[in-house]
C-alpha atoms as a PDB file:
ATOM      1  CA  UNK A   1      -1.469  14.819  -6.865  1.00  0.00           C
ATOM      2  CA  UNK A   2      -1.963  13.687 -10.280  1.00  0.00           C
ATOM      3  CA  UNK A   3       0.985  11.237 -11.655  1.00  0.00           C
ATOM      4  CA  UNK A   4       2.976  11.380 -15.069  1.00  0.00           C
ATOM      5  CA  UNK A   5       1.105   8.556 -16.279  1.00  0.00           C
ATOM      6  CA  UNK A   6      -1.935  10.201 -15.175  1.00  0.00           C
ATOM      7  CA  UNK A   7      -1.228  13.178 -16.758  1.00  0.00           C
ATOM      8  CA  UNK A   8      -0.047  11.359 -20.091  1.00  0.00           C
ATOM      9  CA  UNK A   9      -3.062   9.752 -20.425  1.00  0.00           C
ATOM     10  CA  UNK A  10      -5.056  13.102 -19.911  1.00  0.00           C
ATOM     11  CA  UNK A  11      -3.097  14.580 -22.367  1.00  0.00           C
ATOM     12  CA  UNK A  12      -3.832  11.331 -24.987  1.00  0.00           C
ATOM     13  CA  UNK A  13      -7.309  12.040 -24.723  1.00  0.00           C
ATOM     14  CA  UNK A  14      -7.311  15.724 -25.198  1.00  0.00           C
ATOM     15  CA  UNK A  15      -5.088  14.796 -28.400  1.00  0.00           C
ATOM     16  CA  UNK A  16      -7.636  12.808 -29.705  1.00  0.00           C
ATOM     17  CA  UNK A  17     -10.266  14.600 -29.696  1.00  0.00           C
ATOM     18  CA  UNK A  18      -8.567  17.431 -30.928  1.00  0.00           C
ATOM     19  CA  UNK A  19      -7.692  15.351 -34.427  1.00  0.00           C
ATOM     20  CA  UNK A  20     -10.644  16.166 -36.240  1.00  0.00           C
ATOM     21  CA  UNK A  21     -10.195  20.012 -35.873  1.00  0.00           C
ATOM     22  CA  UNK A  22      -6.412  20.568 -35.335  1.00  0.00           C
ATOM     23  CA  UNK A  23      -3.240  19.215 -35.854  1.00  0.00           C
ATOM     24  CA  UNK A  24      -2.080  19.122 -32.420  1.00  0.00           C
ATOM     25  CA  UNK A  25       1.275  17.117 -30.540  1.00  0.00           C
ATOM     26  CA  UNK A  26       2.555  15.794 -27.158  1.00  0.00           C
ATOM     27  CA  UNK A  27       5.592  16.376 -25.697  1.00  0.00           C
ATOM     28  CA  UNK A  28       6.747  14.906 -22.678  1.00  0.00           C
ATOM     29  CA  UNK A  29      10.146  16.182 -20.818  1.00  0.00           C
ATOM     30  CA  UNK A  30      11.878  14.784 -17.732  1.00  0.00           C
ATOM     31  CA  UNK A  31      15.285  15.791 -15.965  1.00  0.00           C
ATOM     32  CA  UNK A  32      16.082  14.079 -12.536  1.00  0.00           C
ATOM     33  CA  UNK A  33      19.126  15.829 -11.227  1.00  0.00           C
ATOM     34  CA  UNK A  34      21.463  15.237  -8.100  1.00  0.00           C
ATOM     35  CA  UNK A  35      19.114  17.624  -6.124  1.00  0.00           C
ATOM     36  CA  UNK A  36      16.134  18.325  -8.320  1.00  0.00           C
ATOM     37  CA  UNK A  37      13.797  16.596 -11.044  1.00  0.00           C
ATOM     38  CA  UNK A  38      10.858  17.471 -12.804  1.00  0.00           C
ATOM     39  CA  UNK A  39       8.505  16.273 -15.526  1.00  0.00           C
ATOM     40  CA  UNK A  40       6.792  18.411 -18.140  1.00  0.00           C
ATOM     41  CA  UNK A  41       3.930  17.289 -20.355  1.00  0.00           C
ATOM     42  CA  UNK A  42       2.716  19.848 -23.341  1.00  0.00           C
ATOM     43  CA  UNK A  43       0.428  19.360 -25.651  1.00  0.00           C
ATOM     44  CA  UNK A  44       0.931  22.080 -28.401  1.00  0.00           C
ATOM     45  CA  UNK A  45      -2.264  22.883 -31.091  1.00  0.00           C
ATOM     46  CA  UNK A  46      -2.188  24.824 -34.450  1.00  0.00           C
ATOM     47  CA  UNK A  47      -4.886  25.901 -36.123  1.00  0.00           C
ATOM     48  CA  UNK A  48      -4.806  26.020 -40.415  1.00  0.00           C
ATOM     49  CA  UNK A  49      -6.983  28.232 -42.297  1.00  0.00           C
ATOM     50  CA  UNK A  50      -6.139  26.852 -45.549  1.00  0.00           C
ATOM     51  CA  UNK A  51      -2.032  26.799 -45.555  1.00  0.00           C
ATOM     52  CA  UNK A  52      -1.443  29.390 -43.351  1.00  0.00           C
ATOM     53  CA  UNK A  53      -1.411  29.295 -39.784  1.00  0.00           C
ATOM     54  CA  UNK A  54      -4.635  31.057 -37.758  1.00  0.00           C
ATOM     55  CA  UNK A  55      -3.410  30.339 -34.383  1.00  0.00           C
ATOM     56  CA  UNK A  56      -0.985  28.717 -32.128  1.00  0.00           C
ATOM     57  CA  UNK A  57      -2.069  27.408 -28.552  1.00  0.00           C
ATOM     58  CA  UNK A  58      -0.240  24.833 -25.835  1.00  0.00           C
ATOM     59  CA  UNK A  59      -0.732  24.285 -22.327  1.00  0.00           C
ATOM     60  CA  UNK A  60       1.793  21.963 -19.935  1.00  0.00           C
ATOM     61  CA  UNK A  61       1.482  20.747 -16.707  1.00  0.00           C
ATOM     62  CA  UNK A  62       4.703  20.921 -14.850  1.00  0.00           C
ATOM     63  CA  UNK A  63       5.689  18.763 -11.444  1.00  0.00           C
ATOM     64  CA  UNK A  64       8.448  19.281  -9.661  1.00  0.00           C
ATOM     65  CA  UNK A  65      10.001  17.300  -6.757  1.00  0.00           C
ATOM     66  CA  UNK A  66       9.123  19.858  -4.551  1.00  0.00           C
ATOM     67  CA  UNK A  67       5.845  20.136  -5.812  1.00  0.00           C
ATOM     68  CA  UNK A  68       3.310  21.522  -3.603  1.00  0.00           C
ATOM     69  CA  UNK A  69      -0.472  21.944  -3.564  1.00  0.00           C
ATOM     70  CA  UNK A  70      -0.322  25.763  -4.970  1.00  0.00           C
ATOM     71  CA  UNK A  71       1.630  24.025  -8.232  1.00  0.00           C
ATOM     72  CA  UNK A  72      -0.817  20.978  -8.549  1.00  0.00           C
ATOM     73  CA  UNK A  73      -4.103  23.904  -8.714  1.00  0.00           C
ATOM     74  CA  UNK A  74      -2.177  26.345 -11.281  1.00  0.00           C
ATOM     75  CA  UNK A  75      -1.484  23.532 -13.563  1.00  0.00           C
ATOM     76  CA  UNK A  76      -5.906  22.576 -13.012  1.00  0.00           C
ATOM     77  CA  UNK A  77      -6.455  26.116 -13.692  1.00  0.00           C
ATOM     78  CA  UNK A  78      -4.329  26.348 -16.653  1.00  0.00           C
ATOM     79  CA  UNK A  79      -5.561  22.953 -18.077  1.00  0.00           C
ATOM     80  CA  UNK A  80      -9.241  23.510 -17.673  1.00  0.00           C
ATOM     81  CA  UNK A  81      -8.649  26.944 -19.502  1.00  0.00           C
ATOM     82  CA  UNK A  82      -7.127  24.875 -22.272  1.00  0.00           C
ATOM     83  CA  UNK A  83     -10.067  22.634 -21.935  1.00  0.00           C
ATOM     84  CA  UNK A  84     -12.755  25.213 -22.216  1.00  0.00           C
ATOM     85  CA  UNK A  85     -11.283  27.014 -25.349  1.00  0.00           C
ATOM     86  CA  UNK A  86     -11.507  23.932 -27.242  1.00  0.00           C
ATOM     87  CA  UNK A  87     -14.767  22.184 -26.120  1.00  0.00           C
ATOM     88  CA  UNK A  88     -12.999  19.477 -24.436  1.00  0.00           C
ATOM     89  CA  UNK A  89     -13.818  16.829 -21.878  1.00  0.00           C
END
């Protein structure tokens, strides 16, 4: 399973390259409980054409401390979606 840090840096990149077309941001959650933690990491994109707003698009990866194999493939799915839709490596 892919670590925060990993993920953070993941997320970096995708940010990055993302500068030159959209204005895009990374936000990065974390709540460790008595019982339960998790980390979130979401990078959200928006899309200008001239001032207003064409579209609106985000994708997260999500681990939980109970995190199992069937989380760690829907957050790959989800990301290489994200990935696709905006030419990214």
């Amino acid at each position: 399973m892919k670590t925060r840090k990993q993920v953070l840096a993941e997320f970096q990149r995708m940010q990055n390259q993302l500068c030159d077309k959209v204005r895009g941001f990374v936000v990065v959650q974390e709540h460790n409980g008595y019982d339960f933690a998790y980390w979130c990491i979401k990078i959200q994109v928006t899309t200008f054409k001239g001032l207003e707003i064409e579209a609106r698009d985000e994708v997260e990866w999500t681990h939980y401390s109970c995190q199992g194999e069937e989380n760690e493939r829907e957050n790959e799915a989800v990301l290489a979606e994200f990935k696709e839709k905006f030419n990214l490596k």
